[in-house]
Structures are given as C-alpha cells and as structure tokens.
PDB file of N, CA and C in Angstrom:
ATOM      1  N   UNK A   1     193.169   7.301 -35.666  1.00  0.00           N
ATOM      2  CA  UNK A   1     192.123   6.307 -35.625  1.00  0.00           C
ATOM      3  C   UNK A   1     191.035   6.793 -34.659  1.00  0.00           C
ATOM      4  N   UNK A   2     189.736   6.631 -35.118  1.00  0.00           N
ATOM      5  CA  UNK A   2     188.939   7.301 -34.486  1.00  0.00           C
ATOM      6  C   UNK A   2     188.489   6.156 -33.027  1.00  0.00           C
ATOM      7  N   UNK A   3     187.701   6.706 -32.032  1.00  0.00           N
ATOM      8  CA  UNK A   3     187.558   6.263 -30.378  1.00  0.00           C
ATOM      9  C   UNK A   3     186.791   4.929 -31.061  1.00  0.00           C
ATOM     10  N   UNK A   4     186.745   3.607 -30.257  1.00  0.00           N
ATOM     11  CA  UNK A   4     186.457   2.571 -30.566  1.00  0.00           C
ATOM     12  C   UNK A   4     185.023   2.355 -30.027  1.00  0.00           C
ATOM     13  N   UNK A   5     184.373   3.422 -29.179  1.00  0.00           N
ATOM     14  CA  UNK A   5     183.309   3.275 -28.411  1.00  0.00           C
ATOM     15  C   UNK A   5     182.281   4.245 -29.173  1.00  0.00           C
ATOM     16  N   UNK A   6     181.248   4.157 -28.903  1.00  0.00           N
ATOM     17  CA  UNK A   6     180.750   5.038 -29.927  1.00  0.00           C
ATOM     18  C   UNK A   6     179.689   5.649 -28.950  1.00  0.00           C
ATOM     19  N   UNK A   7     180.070   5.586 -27.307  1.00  0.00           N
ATOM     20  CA  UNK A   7     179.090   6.305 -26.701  1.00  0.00           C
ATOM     21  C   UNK A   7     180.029   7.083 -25.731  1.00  0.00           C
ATOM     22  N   UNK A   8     179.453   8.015 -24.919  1.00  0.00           N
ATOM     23  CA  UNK A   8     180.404   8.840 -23.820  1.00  0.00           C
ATOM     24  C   UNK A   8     179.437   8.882 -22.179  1.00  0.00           C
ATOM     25  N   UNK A   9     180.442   8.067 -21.260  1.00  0.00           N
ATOM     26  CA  UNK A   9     181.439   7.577 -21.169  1.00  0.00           C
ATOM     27  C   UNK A   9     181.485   6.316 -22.067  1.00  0.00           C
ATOM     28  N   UNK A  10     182.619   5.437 -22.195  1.00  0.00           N
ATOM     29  CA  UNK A  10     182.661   4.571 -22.785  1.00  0.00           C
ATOM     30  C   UNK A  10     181.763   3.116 -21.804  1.00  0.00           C
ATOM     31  N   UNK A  11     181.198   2.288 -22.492  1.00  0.00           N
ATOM     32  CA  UNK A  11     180.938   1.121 -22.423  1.00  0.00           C
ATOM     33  C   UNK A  11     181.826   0.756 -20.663  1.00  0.00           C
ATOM     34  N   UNK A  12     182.903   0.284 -20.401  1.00  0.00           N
ATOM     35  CA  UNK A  12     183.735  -0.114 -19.512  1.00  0.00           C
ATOM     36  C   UNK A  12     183.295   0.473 -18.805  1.00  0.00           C
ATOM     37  N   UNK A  13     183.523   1.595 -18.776  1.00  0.00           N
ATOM     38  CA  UNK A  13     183.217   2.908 -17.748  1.00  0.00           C
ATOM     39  C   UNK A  13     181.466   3.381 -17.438  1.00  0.00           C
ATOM     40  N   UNK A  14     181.069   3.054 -18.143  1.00  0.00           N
ATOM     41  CA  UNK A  14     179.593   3.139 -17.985  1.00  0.00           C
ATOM     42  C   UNK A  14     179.195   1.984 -16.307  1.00  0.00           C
ATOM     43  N   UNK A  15     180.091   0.713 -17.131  1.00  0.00           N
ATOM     44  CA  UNK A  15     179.228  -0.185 -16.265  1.00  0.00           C
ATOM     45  C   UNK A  15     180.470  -0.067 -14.748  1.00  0.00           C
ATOM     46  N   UNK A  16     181.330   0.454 -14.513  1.00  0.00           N
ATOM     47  CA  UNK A  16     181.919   0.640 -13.881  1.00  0.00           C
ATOM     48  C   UNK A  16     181.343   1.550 -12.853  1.00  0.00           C
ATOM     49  N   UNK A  17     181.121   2.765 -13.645  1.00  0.00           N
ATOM     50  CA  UNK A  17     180.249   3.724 -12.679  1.00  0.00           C
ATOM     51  C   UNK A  17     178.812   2.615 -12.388  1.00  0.00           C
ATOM     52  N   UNK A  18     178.373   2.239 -12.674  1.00  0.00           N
ATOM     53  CA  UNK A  18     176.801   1.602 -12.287  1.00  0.00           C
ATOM     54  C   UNK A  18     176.974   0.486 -11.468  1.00  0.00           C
ATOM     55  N   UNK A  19     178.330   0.018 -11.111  1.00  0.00           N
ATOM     56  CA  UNK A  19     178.550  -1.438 -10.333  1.00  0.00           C
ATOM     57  C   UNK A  19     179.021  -0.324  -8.713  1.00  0.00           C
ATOM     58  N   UNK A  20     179.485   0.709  -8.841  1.00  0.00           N
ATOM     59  CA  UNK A  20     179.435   1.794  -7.865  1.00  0.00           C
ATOM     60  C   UNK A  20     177.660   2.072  -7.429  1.00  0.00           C
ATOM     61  N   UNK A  21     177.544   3.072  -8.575  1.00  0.00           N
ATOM     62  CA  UNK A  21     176.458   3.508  -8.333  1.00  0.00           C
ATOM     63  C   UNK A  21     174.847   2.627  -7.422  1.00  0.00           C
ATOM     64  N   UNK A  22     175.316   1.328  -8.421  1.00  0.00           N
ATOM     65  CA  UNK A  22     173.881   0.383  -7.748  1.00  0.00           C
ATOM     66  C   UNK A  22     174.643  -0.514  -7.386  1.00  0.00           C
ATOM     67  N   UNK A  23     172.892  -1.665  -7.171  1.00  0.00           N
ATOM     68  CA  UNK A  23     173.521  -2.897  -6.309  1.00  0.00           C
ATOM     69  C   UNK A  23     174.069  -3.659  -7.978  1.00  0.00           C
ATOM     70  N   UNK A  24     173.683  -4.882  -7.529  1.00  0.00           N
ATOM     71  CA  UNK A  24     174.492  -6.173  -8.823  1.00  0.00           C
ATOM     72  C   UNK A  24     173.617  -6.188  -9.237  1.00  0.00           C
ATOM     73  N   UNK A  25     172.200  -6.485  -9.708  1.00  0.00           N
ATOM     74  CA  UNK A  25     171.493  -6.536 -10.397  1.00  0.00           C
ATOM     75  C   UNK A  25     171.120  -5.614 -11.303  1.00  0.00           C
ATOM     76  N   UNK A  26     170.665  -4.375 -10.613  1.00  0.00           N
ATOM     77  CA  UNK A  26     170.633  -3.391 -11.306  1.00  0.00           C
ATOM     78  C   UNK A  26     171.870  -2.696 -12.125  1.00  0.00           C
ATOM     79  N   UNK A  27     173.065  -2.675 -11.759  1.00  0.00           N
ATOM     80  CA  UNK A  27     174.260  -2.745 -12.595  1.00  0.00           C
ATOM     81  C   UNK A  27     174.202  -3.607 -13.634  1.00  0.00           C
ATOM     82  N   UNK A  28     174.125  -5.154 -13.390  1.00  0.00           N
ATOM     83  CA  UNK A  28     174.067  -5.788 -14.783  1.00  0.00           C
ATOM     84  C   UNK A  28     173.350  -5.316 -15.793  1.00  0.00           C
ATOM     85  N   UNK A  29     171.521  -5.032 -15.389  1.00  0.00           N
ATOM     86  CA  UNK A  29     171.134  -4.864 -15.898  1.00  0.00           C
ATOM     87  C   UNK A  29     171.163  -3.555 -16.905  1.00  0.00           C
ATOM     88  N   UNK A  30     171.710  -1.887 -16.396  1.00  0.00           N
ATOM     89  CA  UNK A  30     172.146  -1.029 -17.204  1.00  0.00           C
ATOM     90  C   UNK A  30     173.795  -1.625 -18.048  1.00  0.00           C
ATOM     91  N   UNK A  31     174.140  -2.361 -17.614  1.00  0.00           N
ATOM     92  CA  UNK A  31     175.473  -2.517 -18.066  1.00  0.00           C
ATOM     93  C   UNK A  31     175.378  -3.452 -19.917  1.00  0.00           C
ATOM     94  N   UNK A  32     174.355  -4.581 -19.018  1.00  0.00           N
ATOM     95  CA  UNK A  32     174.016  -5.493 -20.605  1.00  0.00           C
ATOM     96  C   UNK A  32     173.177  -4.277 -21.529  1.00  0.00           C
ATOM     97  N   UNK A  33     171.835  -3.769 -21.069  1.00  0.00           N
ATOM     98  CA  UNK A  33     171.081  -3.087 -21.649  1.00  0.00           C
ATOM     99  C   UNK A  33     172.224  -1.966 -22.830  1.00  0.00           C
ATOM    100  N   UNK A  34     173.212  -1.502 -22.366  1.00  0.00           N
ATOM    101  CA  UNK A  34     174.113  -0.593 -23.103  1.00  0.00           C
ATOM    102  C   UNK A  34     174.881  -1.402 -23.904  1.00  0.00           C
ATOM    103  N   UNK A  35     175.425  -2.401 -23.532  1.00  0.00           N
ATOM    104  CA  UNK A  35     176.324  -3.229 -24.473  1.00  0.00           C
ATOM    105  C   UNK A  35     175.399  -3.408 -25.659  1.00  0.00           C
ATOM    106  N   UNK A  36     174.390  -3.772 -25.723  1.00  0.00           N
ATOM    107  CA  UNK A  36     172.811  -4.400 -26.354  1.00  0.00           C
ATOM    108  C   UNK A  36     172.696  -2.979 -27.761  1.00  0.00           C
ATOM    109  N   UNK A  37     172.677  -1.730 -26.641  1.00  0.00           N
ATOM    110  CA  UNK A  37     172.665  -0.530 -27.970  1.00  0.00           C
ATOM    111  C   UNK A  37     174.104  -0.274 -28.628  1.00  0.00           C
ATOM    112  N   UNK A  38     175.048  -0.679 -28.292  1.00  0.00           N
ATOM    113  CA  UNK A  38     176.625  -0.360 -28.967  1.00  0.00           C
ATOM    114  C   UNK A  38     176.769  -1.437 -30.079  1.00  0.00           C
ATOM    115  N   UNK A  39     175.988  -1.445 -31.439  1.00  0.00           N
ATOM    116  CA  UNK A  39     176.343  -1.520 -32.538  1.00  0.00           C
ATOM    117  C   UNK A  39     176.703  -1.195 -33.958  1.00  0.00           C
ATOM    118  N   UNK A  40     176.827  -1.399 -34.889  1.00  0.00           N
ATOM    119  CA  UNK A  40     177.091  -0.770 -35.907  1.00  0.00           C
ATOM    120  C   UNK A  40     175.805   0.227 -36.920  1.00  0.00           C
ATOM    121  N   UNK A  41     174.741  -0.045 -36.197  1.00  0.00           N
ATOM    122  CA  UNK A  41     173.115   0.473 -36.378  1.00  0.00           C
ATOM    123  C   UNK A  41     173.194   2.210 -35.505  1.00  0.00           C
ATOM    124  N   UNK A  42     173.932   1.982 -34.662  1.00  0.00           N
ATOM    125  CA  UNK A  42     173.688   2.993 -33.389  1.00  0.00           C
ATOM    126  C   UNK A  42     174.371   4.116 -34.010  1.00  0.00           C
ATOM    127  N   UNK A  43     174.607   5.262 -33.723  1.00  0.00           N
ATOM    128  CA  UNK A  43     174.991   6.684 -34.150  1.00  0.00           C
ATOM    129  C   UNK A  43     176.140   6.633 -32.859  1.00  0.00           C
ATOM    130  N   UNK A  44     175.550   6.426 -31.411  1.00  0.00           N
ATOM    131  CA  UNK A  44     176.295   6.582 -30.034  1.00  0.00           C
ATOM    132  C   UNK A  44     175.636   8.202 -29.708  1.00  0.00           C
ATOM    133  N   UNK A  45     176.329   8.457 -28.678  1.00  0.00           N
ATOM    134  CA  UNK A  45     175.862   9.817 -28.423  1.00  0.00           C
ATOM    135  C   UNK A  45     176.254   9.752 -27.072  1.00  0.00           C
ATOM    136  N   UNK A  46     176.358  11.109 -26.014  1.00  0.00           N
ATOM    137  CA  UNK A  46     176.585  11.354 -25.010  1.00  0.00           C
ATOM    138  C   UNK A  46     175.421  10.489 -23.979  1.00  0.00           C
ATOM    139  N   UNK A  47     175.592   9.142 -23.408  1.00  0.00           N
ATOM    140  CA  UNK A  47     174.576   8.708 -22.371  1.00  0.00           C
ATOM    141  C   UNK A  47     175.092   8.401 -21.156  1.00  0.00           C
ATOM    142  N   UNK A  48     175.337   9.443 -20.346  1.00  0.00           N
ATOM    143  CA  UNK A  48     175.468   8.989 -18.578  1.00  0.00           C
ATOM    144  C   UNK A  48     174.582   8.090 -18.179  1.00  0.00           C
ATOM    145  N   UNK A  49     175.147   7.473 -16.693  1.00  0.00           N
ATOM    146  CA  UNK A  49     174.287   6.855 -15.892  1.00  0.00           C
ATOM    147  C   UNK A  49     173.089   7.096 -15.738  1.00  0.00           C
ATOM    148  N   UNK A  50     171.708   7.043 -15.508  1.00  0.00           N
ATOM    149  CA  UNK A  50     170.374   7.378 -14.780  1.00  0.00           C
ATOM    150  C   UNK A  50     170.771   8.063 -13.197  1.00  0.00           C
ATOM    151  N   UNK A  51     170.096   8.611 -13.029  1.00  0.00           N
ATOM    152  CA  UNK A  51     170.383   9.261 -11.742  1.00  0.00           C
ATOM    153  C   UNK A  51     169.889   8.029 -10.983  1.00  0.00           C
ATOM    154  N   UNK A  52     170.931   7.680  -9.375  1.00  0.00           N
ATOM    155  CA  UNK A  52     170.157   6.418  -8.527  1.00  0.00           C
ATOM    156  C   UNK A  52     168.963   7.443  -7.470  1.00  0.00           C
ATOM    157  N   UNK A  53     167.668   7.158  -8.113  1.00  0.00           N
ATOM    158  CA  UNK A  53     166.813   7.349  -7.194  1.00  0.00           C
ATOM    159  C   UNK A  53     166.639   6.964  -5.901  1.00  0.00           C
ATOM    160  N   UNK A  54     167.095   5.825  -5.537  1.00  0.00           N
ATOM    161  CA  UNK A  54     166.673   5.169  -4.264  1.00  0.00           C
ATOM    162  C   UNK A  54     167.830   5.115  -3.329  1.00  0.00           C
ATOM    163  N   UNK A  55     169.153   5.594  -3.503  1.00  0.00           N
ATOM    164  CA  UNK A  55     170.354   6.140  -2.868  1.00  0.00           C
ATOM    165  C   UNK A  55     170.742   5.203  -2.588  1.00  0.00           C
TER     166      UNK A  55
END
C-alpha cells in the first residue's frame, strides 16, 4: 500500500518540525497552510520547512 501522505516530510512531521522551529503562530500558520495543499488535486512533492530567518 502506497505512503498515505503525499508530501516529504509527512504532514505530522512537517508541523512538528515548525512548532520547534517557530513560535505558535507562525507554526500554525505553515502547519494549516500545508494541510490546505494535501489534497487529492496535489501531485505532493519533496517540501521542507522554510529556513527560520529571524532565529
């Protein structure tokens, strides 16, 4: 059965790294924004985090 996520890292893990990476807002906001592209329209494809500019 093929991976249930159709992006790399997966969805979970995306927003996992970004609740690390940033504060709460900005986490939600990459976290919903990705859930938003993970549908049956989407291809998926390799999308890491954004690099955190502001450290």
């Amino acid at each position: 059965m093929p991976p249930a996520c159709r992006f790399t890292p997966t969805c979970s893990e995306y927003a996992a790294q970004a609740f690390q990476e940033y504060g709460f807002f900005r986490a939600m906001q990459l976290s919903i924004w990705r859930i938003l592209r993970c549908n049956p329209l989407s291809r998926g494809f390799d999308d890491p985090l954004p690099p955190n500019t502001k450290g």
